[in-house]
N, C-alpha and C. Protein backbone atom coordinates (compact mmCIF):
# COMPACT_ATOMS: atom_id res chain seq x y z
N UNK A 1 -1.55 -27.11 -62.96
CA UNK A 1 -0.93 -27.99 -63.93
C UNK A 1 -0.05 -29.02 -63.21
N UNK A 2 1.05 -28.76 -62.32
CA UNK A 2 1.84 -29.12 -62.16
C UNK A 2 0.81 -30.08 -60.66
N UNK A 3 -0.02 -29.64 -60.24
CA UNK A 3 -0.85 -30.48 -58.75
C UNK A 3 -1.40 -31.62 -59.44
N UNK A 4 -2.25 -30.99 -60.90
CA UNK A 4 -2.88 -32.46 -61.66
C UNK A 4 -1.56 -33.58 -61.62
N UNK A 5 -0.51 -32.97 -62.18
CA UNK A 5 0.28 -34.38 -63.11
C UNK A 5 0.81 -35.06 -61.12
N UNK A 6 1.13 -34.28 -60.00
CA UNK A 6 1.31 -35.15 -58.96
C UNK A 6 0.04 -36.13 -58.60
N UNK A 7 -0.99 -35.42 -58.59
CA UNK A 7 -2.60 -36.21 -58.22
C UNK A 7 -2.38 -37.44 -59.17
N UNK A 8 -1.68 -37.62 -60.42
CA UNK A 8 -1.78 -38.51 -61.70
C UNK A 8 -0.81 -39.53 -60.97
N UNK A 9 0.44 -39.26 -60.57
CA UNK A 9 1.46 -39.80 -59.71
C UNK A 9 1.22 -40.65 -58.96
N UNK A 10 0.27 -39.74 -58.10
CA UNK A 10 -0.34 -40.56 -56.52
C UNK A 10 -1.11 -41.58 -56.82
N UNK A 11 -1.86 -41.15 -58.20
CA UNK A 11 -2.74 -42.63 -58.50
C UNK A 11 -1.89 -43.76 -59.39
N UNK A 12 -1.18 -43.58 -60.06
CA UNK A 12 -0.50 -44.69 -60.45
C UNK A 12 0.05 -45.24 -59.76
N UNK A 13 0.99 -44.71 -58.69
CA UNK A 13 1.50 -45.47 -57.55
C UNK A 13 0.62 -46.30 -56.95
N UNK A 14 -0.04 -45.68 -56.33
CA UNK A 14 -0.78 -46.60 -55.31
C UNK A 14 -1.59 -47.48 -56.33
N UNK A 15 -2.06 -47.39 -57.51
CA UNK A 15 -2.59 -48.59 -58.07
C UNK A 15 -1.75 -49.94 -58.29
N UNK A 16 0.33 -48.84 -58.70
CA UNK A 16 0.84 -50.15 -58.92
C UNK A 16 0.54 -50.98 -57.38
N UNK A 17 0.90 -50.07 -56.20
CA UNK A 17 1.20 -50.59 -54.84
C UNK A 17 0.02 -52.00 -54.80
N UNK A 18 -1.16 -51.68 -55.22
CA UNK A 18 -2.19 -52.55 -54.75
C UNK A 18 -1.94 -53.72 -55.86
N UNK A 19 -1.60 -53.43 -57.07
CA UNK A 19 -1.43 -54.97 -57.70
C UNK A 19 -0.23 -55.54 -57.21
N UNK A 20 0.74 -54.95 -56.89
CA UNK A 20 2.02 -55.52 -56.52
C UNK A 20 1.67 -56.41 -54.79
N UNK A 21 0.72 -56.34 -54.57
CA UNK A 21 0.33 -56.64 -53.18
C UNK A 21 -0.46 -57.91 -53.24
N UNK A 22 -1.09 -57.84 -54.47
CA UNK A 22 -2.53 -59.08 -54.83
C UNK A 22 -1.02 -59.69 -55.39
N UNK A 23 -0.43 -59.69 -55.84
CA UNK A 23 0.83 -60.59 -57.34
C UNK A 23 1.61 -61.37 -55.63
N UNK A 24 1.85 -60.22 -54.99
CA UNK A 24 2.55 -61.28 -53.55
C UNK A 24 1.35 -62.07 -52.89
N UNK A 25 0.04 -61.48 -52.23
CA UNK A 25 -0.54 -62.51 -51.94
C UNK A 25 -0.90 -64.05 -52.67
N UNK A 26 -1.10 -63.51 -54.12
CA UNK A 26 -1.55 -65.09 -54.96
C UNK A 26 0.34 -65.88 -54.79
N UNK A 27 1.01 -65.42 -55.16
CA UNK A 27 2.55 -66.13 -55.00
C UNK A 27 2.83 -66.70 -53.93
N UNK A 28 2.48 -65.75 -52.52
CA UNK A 28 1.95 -66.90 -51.67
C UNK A 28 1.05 -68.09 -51.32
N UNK A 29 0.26 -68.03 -51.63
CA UNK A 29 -0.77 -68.80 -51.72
C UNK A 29 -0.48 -70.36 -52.51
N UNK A 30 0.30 -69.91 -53.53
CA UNK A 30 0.66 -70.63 -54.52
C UNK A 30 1.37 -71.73 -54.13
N UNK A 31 2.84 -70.52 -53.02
CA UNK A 31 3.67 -71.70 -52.51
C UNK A 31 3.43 -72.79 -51.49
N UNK A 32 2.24 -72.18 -50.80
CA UNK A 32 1.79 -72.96 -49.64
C UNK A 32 1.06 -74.08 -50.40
N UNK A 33 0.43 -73.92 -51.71
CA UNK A 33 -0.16 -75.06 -51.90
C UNK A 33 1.04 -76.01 -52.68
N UNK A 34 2.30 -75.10 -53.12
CA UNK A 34 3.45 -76.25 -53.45
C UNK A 34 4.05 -77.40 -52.61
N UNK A 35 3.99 -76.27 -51.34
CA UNK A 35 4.48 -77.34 -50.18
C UNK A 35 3.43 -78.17 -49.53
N UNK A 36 2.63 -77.75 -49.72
CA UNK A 36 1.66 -78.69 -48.93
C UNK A 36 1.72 -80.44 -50.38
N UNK A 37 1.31 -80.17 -51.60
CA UNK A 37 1.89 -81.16 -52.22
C UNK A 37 3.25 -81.46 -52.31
N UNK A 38 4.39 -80.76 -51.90
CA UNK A 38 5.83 -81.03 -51.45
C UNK A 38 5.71 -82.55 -50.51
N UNK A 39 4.75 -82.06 -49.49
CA UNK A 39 5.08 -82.72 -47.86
C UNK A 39 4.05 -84.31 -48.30
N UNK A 40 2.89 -84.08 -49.02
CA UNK A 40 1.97 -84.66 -49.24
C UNK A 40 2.75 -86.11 -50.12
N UNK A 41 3.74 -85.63 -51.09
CA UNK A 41 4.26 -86.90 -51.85
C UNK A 41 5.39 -87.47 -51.54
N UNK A 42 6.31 -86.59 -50.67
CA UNK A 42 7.18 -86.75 -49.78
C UNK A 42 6.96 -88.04 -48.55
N UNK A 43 5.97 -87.39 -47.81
CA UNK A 43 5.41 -88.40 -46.85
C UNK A 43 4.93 -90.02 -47.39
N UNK A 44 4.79 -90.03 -48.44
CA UNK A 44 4.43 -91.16 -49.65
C UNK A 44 5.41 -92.44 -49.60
N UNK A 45 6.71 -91.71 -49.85
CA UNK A 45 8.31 -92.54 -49.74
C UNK A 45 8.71 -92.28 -48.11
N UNK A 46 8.48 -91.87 -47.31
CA UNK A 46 8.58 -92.11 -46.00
C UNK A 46 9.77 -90.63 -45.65
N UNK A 47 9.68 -89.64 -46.32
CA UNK A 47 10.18 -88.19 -45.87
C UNK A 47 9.43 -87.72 -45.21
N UNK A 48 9.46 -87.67 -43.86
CA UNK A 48 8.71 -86.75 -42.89
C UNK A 48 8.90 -85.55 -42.74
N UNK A 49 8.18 -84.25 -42.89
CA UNK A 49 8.76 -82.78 -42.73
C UNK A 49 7.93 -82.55 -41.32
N UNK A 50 8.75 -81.70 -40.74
CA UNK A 50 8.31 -81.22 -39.40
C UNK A 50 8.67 -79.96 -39.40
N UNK A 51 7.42 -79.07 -39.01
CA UNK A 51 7.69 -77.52 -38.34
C UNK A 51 8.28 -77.35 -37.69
N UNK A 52 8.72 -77.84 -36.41
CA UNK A 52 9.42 -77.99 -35.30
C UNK A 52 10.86 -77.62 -35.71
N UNK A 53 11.46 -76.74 -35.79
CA UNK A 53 12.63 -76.86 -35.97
C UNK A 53 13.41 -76.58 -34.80
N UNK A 54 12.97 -76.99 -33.53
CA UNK A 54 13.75 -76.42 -31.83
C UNK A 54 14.88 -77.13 -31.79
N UNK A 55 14.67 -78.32 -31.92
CA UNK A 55 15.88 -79.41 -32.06
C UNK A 55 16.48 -79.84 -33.34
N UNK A 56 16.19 -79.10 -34.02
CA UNK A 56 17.38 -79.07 -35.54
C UNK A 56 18.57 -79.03 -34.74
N UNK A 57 18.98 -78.09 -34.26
CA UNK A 57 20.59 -77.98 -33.70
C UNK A 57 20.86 -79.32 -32.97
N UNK A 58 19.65 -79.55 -31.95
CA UNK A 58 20.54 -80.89 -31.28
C UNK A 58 20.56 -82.22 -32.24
N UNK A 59 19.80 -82.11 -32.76
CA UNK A 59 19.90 -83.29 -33.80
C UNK A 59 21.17 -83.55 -34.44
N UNK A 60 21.42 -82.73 -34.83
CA UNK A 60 22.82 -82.06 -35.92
C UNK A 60 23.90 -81.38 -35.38
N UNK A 61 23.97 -80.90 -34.36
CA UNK A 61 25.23 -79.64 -33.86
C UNK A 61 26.33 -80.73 -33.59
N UNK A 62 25.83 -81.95 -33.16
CA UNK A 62 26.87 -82.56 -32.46
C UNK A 62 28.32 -82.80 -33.61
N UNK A 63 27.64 -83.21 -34.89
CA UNK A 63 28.27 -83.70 -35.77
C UNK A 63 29.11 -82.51 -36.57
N UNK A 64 28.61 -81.40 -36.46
CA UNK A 64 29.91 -80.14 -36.89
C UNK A 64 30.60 -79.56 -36.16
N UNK A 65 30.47 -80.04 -34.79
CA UNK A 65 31.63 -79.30 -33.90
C UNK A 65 33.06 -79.75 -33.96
């Protein structure tokens, strides 16, 4: 009695586990295609985004010290 209702456990879990996994992959997916139209209309008015963030600090540090 008591092995069924854990076996019942183990499967609801892991079913939530696997939708909760597809709900983060599509949410990702989602955002990458936000930013990619982010950067896409941005770049339009002359906002350049760059991955590069090595020289964020030197760009900028000087001015908060």
């Amino acid at each position: 009695m008591i092995g069924n209702e854990i076996m019942k456990m183990i499967i609801a879990i892991t079913q939530f586990l696997e939708k909760k996994t597809e709900k983060i992959v599509v949410e990702t997916e989602f955002e990458r295609a936000r930013m990619k139209d982010f950067i896409n209309h941005s770049e339009k008015f002359g906002f350049f985004c760059n991955d590069d963030f090595s020289s964020w600090f030197d760009d900028f540090g000087e001015d908060w010290e």
